[in-house]
C-alpha atoms as a PDB file:
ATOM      1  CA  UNK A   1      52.439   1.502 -47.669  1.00  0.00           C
ATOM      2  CA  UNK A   2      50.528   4.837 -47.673  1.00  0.00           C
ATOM      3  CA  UNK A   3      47.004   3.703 -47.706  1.00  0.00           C
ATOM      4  CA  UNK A   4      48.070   0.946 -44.738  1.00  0.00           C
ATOM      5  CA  UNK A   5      49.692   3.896 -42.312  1.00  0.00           C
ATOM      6  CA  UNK A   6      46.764   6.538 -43.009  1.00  0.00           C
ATOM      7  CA  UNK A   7      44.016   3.637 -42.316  1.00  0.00           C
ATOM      8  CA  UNK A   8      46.014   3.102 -38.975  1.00  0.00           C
ATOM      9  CA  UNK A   9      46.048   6.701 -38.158  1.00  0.00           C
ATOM     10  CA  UNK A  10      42.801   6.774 -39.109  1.00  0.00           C
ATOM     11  CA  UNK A  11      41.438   4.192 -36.625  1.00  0.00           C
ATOM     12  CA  UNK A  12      43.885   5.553 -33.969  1.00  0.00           C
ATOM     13  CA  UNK A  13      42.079   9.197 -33.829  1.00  0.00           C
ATOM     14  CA  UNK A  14      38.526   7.455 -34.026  1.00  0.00           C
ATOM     15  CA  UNK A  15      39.559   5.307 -30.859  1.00  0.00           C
ATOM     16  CA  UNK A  16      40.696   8.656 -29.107  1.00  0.00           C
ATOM     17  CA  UNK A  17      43.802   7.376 -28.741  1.00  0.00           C
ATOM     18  CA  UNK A  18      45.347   9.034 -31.246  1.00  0.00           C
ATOM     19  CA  UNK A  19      45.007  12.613 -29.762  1.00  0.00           C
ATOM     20  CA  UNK A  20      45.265  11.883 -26.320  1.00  0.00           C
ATOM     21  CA  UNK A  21      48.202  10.409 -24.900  1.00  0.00           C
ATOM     22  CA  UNK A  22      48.202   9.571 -21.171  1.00  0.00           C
ATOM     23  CA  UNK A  23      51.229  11.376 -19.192  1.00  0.00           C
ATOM     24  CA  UNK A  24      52.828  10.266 -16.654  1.00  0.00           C
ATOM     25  CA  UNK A  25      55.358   7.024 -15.436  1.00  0.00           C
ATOM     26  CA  UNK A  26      54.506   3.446 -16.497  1.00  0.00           C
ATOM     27  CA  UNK A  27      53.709   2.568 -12.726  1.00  0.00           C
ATOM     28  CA  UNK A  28      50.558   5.230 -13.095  1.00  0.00           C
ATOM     29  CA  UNK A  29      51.889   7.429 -10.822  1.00  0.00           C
ATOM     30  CA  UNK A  30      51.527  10.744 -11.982  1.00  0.00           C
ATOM     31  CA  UNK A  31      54.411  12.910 -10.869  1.00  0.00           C
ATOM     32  CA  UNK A  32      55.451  16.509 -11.810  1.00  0.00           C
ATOM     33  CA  UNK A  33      58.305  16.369 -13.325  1.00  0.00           C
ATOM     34  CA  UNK A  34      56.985  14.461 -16.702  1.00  0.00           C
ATOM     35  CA  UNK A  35      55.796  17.055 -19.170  1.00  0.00           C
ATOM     36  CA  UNK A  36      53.028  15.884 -21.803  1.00  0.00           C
ATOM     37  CA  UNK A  37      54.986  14.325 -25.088  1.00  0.00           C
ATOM     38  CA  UNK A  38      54.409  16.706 -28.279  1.00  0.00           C
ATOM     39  CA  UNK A  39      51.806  14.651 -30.799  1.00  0.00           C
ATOM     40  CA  UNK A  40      53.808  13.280 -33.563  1.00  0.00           C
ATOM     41  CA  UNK A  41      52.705  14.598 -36.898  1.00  0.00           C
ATOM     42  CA  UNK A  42      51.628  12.418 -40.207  1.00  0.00           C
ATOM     43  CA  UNK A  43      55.186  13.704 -42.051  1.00  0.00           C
ATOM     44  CA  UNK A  44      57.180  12.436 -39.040  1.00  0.00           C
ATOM     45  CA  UNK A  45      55.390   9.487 -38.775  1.00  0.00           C
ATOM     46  CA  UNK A  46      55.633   8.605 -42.658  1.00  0.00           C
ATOM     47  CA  UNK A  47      59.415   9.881 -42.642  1.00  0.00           C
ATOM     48  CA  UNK A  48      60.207   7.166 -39.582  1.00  0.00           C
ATOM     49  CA  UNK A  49      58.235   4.617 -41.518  1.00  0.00           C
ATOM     50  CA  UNK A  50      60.173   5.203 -43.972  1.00  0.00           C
ATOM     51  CA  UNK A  51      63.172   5.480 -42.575  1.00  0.00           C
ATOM     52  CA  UNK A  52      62.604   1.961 -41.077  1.00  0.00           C
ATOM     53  CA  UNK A  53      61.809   0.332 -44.486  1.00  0.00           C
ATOM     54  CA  UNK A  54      65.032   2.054 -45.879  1.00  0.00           C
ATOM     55  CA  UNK A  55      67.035   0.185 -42.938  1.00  0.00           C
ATOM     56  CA  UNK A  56      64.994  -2.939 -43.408  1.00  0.00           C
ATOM     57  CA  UNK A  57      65.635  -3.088 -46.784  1.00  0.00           C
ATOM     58  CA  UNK A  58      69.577  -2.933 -46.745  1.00  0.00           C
ATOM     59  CA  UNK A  59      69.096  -5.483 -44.063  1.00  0.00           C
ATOM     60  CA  UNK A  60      67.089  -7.244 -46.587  1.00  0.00           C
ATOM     61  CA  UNK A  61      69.528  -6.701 -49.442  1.00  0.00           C
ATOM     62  CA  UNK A  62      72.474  -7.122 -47.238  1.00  0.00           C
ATOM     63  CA  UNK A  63      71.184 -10.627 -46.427  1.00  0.00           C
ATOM     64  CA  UNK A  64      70.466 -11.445 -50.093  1.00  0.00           C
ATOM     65  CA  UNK A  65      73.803 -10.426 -50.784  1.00  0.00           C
ATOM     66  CA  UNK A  66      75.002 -13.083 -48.617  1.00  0.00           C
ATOM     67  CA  UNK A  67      73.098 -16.073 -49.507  1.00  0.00           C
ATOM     68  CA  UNK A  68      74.154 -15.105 -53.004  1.00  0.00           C
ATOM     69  CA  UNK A  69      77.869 -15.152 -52.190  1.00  0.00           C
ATOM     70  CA  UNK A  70      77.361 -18.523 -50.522  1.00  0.00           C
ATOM     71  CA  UNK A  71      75.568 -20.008 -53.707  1.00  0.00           C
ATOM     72  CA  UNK A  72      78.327 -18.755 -56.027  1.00  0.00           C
ATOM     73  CA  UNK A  73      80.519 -20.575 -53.382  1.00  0.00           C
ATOM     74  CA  UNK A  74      78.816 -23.926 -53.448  1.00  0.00           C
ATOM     75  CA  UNK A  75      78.365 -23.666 -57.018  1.00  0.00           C
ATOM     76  CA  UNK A  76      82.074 -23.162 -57.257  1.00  0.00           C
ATOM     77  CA  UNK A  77      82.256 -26.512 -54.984  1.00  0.00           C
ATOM     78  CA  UNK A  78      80.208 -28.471 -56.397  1.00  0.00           C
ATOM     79  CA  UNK A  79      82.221 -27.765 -59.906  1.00  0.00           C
ATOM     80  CA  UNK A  80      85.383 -28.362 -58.625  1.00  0.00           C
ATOM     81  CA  UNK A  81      83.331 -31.850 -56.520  1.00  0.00           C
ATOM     82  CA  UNK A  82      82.293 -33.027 -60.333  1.00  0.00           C
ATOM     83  CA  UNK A  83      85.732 -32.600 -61.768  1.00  0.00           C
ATOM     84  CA  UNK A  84      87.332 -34.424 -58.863  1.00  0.00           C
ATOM     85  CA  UNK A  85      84.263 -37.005 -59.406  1.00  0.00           C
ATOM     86  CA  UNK A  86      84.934 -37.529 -63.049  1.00  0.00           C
ATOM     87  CA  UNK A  87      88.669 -37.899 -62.301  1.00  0.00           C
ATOM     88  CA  UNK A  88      87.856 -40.487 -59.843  1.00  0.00           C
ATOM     89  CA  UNK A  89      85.883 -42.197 -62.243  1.00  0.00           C
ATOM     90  CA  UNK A  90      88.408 -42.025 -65.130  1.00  0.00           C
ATOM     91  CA  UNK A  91      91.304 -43.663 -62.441  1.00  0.00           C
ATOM     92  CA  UNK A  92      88.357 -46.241 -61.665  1.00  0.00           C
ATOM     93  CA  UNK A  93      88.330 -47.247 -65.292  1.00  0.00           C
ATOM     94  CA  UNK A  94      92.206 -47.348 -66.042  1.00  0.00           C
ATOM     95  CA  UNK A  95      92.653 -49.241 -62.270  1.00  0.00           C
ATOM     96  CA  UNK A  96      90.242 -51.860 -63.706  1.00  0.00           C
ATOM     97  CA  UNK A  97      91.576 -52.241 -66.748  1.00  0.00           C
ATOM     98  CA  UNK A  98      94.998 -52.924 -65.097  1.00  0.00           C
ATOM     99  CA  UNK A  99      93.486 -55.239 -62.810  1.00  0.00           C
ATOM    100  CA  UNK A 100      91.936 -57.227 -65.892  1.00  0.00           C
ATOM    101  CA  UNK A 101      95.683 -57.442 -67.294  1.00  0.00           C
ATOM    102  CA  UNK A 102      96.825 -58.395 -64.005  1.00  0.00           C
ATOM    103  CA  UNK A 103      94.299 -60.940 -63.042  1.00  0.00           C
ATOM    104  CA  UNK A 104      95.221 -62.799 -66.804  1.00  0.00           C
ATOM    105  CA  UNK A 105      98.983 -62.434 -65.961  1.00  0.00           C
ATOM    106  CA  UNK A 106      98.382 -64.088 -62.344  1.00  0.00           C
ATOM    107  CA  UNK A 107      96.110 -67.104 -63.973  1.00  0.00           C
ATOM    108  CA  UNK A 108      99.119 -67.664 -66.594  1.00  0.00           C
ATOM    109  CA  UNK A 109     101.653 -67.448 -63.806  1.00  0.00           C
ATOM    110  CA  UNK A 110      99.675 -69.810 -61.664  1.00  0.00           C
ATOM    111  CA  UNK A 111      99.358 -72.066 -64.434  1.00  0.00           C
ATOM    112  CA  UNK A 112     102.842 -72.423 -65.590  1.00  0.00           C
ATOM    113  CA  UNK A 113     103.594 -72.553 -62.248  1.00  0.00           C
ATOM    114  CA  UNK A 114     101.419 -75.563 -61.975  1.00  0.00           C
ATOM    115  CA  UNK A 115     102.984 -77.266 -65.068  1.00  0.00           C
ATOM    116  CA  UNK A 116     106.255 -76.678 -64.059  1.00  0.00           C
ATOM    117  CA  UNK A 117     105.621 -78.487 -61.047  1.00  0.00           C
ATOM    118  CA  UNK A 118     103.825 -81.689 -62.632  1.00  0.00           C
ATOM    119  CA  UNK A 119     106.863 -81.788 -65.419  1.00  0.00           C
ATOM    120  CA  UNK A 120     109.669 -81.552 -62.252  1.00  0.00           C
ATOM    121  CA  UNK A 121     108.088 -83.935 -60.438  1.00  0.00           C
ATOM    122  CA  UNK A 122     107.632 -86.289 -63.195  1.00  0.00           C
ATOM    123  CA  UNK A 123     111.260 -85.780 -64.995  1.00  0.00           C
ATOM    124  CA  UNK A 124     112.436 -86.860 -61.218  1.00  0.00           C
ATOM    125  CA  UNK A 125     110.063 -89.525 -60.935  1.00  0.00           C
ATOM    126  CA  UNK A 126     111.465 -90.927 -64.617  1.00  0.00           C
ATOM    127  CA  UNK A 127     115.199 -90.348 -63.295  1.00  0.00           C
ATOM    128  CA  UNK A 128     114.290 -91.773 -59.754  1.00  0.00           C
ATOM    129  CA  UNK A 129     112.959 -95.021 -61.941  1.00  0.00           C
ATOM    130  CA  UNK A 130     115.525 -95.295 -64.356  1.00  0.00           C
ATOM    131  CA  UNK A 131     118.211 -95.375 -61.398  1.00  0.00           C
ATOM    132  CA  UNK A 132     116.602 -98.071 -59.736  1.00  0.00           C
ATOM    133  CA  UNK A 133     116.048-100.509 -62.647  1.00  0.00           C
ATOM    134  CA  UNK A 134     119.893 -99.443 -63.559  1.00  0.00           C
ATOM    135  CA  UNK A 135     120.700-100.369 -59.985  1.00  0.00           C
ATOM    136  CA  UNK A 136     118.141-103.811 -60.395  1.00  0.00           C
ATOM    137  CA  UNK A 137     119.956-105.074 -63.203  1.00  0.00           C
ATOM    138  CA  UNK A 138     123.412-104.116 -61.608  1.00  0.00           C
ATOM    139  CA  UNK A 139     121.967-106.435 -58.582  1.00  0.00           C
ATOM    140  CA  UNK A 140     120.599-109.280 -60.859  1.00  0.00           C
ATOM    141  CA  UNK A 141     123.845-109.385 -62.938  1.00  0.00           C
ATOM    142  CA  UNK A 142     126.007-109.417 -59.900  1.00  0.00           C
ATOM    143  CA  UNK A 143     123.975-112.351 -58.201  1.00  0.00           C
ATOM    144  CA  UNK A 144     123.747-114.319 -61.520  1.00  0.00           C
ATOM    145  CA  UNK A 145     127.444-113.945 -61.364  1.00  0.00           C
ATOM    146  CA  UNK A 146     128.350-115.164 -57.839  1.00  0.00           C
ATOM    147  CA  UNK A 147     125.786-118.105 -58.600  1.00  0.00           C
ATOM    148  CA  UNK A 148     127.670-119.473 -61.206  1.00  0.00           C
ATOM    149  CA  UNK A 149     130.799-121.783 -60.164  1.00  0.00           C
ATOM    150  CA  UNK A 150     134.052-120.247 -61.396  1.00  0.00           C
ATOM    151  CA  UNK A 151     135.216-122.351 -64.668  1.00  0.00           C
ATOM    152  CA  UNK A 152     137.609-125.155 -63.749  1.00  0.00           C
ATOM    153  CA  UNK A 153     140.503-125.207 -66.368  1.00  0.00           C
ATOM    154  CA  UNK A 154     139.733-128.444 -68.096  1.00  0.00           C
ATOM    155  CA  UNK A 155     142.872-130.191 -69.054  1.00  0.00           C
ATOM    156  CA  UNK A 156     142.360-132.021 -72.195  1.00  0.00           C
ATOM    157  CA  UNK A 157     142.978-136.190 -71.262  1.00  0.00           C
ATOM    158  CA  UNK A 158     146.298-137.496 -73.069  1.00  0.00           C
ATOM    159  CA  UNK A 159     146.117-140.037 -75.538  1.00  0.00           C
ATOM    160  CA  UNK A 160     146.652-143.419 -73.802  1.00  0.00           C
ATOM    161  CA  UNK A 161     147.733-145.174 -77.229  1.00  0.00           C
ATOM    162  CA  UNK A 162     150.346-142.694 -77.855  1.00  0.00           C
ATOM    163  CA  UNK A 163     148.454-142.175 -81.017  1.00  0.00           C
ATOM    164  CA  UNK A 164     149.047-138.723 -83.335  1.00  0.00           C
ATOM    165  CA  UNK A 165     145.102-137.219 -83.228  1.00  0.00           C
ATOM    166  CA  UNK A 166     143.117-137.011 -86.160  1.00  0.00           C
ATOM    167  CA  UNK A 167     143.040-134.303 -88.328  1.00  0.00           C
END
């Protein structure tokens, strides 16, 4: 930083700017109550430089410092994001695996539910029919009954000749 601040001091003195300072108000009015500015010297000028890249680097450092602390913090975050990821994941697994057992318990259920039905209706259907053919053949044996004439008591005819019957 040396080399860059004498090459500028360098080219300021050459230009004649360097010694000779104009005086005065910014308007260019000249008044007499400004006094001519003392020429800074090379030491104070190096010792402000320096000064300034002492404050510019704890700025510098300062700010480093902080983007460090907020990388340890999203590092911290994105640890604690994984483990809640993996956790996620294992529940994913075990909720899928209960879901498997579930779906296979549903499909049974459904199926015996299914069978039950069929073997209800058709244990009704079977009593239903065997009901009506017992009540059919009740009907048929109670019309084949009042069809036929009651029996007349048949009286067995006397013997005419008096005559003891054969034995």
């Amino acid at each position: 930083m040396g080399a860059i601040d004498e090459s500028l001091l360098r080219k300021l003195e050459q230009s004649g700017r360097g010694s000779s300072l104009p005086s005065g108000s910014d308007n260019g009015k000249s008044g007499g109550h400004t006094e001519r500015m003392n020429e800074i010297s090379r030491e104070e000028f190096n010792a402000k430089l320096e000064t300034i890249e002492v404050k510019m680097d704890a700025r510098v450092e300062s700010v480093s410092a902080k983007i460090d602390g907020f990388l340890s913090a999203q590092a911290e975050r994105d640890k604690r994001l994984d483990a809640t990821l993996s956790q996620i994941g294992a529940n994913h697994a075990e909720i899928q695996s209960s879901l498997g057992s579930m779906k296979a318990a549903m499909v049974i259920t459904a199926v015996s539910t299914v069978l039950a039905i069929v073997f209800g209706i058709a244990s009704f259907n079977t009593a239903l029919t065997a009901n009506m053919m017992a009540a059919f053949q009740v009907g048929l044996s109670k019309s084949e009954q009042s069809q036929v004439p009651p029996p007349v008591p048949t009286i067995p005819p006397e013997n005419p000749t008096n005559q003891p019957a054969q034995k």
